[in-house]
PDB file of N, CA and C in Angstrom:
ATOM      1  N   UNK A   1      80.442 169.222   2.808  1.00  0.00           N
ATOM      2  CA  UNK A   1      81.085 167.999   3.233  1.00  0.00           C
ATOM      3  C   UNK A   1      80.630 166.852   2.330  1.00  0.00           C
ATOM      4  N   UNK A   2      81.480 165.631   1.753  1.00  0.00           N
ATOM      5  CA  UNK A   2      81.255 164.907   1.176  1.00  0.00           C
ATOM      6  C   UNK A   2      81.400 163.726   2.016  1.00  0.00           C
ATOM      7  N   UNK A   3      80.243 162.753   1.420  1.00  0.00           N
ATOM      8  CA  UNK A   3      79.947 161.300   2.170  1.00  0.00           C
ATOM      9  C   UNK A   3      80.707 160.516   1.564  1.00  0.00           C
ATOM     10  N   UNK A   4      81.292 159.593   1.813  1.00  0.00           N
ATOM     11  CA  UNK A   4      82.324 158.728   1.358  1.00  0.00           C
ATOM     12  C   UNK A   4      81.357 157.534   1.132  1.00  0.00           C
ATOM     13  N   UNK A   5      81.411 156.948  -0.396  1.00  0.00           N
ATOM     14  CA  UNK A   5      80.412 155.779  -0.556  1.00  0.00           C
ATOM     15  C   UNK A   5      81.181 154.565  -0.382  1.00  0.00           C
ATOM     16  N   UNK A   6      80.428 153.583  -0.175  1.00  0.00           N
ATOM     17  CA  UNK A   6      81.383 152.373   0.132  1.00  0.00           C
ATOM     18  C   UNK A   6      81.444 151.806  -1.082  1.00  0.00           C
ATOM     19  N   UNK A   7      82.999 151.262  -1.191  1.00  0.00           N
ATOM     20  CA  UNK A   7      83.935 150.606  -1.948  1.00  0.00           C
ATOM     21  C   UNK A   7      83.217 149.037  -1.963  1.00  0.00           C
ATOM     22  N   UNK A   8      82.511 148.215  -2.632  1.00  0.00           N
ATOM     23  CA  UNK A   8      82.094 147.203  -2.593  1.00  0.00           C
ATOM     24  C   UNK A   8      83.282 145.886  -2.875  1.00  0.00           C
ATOM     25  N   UNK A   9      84.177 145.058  -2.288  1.00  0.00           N
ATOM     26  CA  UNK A   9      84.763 143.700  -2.979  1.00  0.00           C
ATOM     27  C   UNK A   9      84.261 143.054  -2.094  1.00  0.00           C
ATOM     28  N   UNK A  10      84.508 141.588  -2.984  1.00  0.00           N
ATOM     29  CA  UNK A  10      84.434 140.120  -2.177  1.00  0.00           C
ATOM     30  C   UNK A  10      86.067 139.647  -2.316  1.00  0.00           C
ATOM     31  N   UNK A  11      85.523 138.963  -1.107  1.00  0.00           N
ATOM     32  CA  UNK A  11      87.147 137.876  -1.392  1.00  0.00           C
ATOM     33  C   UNK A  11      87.538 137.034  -2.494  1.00  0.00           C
ATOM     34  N   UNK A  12      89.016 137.397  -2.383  1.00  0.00           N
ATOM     35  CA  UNK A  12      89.747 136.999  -2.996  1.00  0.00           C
ATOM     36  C   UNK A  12      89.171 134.876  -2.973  1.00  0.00           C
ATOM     37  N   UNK A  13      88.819 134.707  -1.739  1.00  0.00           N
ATOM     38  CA  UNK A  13      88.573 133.321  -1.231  1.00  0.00           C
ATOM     39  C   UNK A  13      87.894 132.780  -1.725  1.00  0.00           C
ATOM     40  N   UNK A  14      86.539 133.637  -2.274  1.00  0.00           N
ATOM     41  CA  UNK A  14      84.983 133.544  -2.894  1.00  0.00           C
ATOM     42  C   UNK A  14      85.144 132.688  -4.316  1.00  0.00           C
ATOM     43  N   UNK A  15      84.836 131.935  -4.099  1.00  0.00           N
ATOM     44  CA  UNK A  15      84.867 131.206  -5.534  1.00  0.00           C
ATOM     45  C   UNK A  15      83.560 129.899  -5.442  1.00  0.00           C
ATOM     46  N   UNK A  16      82.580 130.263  -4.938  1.00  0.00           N
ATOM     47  CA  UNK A  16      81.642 128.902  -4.868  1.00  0.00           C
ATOM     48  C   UNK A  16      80.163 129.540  -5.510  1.00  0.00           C
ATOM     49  N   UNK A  17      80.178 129.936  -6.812  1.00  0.00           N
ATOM     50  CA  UNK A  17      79.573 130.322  -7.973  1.00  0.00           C
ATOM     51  C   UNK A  17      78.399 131.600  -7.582  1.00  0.00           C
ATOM     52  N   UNK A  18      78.874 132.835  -6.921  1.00  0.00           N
ATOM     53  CA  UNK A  18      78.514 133.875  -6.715  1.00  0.00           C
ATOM     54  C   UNK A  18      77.006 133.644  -5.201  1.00  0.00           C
ATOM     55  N   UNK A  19      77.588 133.094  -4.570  1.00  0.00           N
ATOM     56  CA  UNK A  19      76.525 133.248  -2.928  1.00  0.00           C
ATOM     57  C   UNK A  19      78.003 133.732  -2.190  1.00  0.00           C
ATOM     58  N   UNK A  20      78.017 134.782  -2.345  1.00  0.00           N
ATOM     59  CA  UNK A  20      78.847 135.309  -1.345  1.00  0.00           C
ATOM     60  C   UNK A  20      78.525 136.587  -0.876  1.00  0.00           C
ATOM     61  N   UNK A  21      79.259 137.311   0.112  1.00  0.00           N
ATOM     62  CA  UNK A  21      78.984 138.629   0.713  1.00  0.00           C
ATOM     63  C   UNK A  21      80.049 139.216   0.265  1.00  0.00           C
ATOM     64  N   UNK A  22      79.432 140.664   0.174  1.00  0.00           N
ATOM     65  CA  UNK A  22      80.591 142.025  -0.292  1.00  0.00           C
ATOM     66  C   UNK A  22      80.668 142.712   0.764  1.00  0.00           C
ATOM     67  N   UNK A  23      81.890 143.422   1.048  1.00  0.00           N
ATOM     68  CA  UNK A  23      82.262 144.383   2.229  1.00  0.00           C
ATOM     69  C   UNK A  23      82.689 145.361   1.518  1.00  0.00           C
ATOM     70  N   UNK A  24      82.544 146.893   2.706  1.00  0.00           N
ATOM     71  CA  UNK A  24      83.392 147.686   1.934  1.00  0.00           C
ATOM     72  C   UNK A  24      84.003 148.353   3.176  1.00  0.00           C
ATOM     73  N   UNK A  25      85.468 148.154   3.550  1.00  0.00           N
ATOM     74  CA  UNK A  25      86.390 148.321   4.406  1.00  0.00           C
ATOM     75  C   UNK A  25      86.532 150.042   4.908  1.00  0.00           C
ATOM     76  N   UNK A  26      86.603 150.866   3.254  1.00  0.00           N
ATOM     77  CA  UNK A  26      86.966 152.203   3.146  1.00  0.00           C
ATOM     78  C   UNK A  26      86.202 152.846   4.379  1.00  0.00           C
ATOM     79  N   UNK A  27      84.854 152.324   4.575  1.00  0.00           N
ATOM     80  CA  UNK A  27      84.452 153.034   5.551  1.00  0.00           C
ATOM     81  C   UNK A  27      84.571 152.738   7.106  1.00  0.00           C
ATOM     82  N   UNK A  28      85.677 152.369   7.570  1.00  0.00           N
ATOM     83  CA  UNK A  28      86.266 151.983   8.824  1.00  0.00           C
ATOM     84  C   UNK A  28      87.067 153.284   9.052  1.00  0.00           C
ATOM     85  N   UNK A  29      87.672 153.769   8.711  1.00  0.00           N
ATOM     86  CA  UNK A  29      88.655 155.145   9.372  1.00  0.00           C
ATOM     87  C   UNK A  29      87.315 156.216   9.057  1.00  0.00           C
ATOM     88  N   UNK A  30      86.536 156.816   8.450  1.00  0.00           N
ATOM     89  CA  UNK A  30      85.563 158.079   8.813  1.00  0.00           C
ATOM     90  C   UNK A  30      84.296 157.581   9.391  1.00  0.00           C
ATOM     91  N   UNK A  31      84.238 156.253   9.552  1.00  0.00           N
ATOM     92  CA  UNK A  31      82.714 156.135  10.315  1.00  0.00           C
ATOM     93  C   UNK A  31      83.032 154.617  10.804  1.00  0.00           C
ATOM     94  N   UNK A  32      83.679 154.257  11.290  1.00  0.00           N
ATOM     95  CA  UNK A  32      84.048 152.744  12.135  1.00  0.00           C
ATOM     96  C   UNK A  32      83.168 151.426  11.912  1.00  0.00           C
ATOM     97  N   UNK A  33      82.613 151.331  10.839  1.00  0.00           N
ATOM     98  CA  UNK A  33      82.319 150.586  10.472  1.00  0.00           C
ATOM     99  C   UNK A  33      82.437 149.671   8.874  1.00  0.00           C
ATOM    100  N   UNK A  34      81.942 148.361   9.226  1.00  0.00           N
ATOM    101  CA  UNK A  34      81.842 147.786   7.576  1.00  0.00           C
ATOM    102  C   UNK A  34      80.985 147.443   7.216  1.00  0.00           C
ATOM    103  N   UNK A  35      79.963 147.995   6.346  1.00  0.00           N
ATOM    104  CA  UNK A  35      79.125 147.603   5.501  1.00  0.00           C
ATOM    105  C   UNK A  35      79.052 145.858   5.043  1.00  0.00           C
ATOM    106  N   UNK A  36      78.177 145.038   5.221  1.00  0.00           N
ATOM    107  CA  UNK A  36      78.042 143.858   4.690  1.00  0.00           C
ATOM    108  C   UNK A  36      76.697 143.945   3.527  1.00  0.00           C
ATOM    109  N   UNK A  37      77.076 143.393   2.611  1.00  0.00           N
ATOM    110  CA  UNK A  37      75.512 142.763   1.873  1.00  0.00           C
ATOM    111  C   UNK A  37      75.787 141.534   0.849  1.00  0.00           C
ATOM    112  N   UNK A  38      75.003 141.570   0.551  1.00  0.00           N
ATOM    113  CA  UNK A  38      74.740 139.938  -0.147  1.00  0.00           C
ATOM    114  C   UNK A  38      75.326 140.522  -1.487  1.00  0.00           C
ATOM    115  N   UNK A  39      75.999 139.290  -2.275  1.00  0.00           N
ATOM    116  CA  UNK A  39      76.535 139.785  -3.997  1.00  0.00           C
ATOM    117  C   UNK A  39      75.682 139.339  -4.695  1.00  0.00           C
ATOM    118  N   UNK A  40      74.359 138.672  -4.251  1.00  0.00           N
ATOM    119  CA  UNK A  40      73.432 138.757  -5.332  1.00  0.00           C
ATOM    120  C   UNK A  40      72.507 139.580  -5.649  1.00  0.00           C
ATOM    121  N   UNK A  41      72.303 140.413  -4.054  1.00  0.00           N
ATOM    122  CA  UNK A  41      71.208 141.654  -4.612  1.00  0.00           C
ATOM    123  C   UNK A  41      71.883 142.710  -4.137  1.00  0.00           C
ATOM    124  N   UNK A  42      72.450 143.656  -5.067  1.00  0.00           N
ATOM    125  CA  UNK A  42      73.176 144.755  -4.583  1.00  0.00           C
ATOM    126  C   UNK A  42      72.228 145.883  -4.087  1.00  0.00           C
ATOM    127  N   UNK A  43      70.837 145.839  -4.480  1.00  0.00           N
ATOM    128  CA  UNK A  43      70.477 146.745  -3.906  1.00  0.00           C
ATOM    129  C   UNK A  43      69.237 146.511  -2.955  1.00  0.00           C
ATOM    130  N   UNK A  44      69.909 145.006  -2.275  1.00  0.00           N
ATOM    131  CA  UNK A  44      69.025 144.849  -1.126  1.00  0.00           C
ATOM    132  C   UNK A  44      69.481 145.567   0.026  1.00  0.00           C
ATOM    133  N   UNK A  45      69.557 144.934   1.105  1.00  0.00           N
ATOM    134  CA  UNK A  45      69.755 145.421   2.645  1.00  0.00           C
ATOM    135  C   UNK A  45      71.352 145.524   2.462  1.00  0.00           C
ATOM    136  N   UNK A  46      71.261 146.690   3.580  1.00  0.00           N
ATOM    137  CA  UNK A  46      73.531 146.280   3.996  1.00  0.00           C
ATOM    138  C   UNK A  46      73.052 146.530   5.435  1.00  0.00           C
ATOM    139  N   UNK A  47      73.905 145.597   6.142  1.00  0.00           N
ATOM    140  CA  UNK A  47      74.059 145.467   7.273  1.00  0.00           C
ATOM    141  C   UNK A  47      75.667 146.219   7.600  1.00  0.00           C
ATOM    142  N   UNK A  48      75.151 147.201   8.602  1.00  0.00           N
ATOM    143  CA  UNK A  48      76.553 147.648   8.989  1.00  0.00           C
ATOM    144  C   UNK A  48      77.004 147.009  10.338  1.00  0.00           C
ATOM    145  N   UNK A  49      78.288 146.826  10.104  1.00  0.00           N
ATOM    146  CA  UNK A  49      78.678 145.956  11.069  1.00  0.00           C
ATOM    147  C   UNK A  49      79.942 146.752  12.063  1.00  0.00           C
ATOM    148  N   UNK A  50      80.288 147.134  13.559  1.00  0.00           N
ATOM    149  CA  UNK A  50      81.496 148.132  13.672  1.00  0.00           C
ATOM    150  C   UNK A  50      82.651 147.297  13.361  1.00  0.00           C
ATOM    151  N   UNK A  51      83.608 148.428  13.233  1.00  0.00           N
ATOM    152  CA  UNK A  51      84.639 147.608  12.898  1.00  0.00           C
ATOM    153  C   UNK A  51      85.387 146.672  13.549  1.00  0.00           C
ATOM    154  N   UNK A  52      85.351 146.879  15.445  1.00  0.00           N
ATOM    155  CA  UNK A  52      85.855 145.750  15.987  1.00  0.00           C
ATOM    156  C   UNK A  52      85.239 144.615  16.094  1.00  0.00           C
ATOM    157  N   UNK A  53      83.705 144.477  15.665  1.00  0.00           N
ATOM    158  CA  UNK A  53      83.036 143.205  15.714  1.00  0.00           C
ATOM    159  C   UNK A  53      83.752 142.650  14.310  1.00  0.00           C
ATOM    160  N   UNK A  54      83.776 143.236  13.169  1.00  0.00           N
ATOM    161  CA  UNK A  54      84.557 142.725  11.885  1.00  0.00           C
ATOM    162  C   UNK A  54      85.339 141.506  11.962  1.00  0.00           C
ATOM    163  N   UNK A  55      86.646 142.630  12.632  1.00  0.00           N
ATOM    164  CA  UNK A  55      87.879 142.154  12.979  1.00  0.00           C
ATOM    165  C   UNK A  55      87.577 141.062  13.733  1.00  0.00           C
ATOM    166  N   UNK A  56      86.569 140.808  14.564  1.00  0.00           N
ATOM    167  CA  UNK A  56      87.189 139.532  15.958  1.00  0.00           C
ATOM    168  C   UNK A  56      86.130 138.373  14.759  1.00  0.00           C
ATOM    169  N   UNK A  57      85.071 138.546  14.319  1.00  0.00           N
ATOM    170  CA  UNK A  57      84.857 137.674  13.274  1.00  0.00           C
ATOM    171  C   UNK A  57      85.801 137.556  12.165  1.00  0.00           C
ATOM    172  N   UNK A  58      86.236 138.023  11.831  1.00  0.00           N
ATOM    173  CA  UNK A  58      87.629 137.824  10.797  1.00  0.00           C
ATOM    174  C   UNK A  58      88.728 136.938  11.328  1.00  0.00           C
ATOM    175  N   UNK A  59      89.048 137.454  12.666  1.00  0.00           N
ATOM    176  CA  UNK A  59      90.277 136.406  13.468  1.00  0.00           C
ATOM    177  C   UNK A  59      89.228 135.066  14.241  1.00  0.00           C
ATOM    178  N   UNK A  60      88.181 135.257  14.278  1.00  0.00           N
ATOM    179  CA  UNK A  60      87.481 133.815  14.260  1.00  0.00           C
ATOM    180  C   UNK A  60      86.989 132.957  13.648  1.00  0.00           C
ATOM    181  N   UNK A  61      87.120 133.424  12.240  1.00  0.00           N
ATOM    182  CA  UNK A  61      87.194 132.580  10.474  1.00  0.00           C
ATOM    183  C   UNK A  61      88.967 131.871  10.864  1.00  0.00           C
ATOM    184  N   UNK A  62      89.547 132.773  10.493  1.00  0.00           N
ATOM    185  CA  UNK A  62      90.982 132.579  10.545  1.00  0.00           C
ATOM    186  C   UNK A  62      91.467 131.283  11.574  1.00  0.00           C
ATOM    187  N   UNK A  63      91.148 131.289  12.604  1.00  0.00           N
ATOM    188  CA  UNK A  63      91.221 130.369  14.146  1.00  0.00           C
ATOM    189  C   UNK A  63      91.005 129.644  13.900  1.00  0.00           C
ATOM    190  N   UNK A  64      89.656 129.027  12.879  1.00  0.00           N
ATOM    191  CA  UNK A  64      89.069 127.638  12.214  1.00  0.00           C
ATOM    192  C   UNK A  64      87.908 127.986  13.645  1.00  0.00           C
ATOM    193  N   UNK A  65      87.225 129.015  14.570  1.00  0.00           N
ATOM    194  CA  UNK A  65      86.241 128.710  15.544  1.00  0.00           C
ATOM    195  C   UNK A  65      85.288 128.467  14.814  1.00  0.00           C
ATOM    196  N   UNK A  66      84.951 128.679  13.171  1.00  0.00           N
ATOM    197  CA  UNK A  66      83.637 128.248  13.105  1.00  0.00           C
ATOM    198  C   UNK A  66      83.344 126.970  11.984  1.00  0.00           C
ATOM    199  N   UNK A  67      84.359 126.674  12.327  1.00  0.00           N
ATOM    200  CA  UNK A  67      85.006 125.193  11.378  1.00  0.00           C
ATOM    201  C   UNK A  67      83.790 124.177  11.768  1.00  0.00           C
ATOM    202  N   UNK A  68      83.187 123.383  10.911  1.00  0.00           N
ATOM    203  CA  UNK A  68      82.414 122.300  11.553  1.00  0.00           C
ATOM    204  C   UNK A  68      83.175 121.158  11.670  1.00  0.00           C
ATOM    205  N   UNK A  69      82.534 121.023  12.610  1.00  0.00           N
ATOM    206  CA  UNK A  69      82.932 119.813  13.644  1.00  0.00           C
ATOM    207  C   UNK A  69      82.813 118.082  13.012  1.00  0.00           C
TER     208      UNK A  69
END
């Protein structure tokens, strides 16, 4: 059996001179989750995150809920 490695991008959005986070999505359909880590140290920590926590942080970027005030 082969392990499926995660696919590393950042957003398309990311443009504020490399402090951003990389995800890698691919691994949501064989293991329900998304990998997070930092794009400056690739071979620090990854935080796995499941995939419906992702998603409701994704549609709560989107919403403006974590918009400052």
């Amino acid at each position: 059996m082969k392990t499926e490695s995660p696919r590393w991008f950042t957003s398309s959005y990311s443009d504020n001179g490399g402090d951003c986070v990389e995800v890698a999505v691919n691994l949501v359909a064989s293991q329900g989750i998304v990998p997070v880590r930092d794009s400056k140290r690739v071979d620090g920590p990854v935080v796995d995150v499941s995939a419906g926590v992702f998603s409701a942080f994704v549609a709560g970027v989107q919403s403006g809920k974590f918009d400052a005030v």
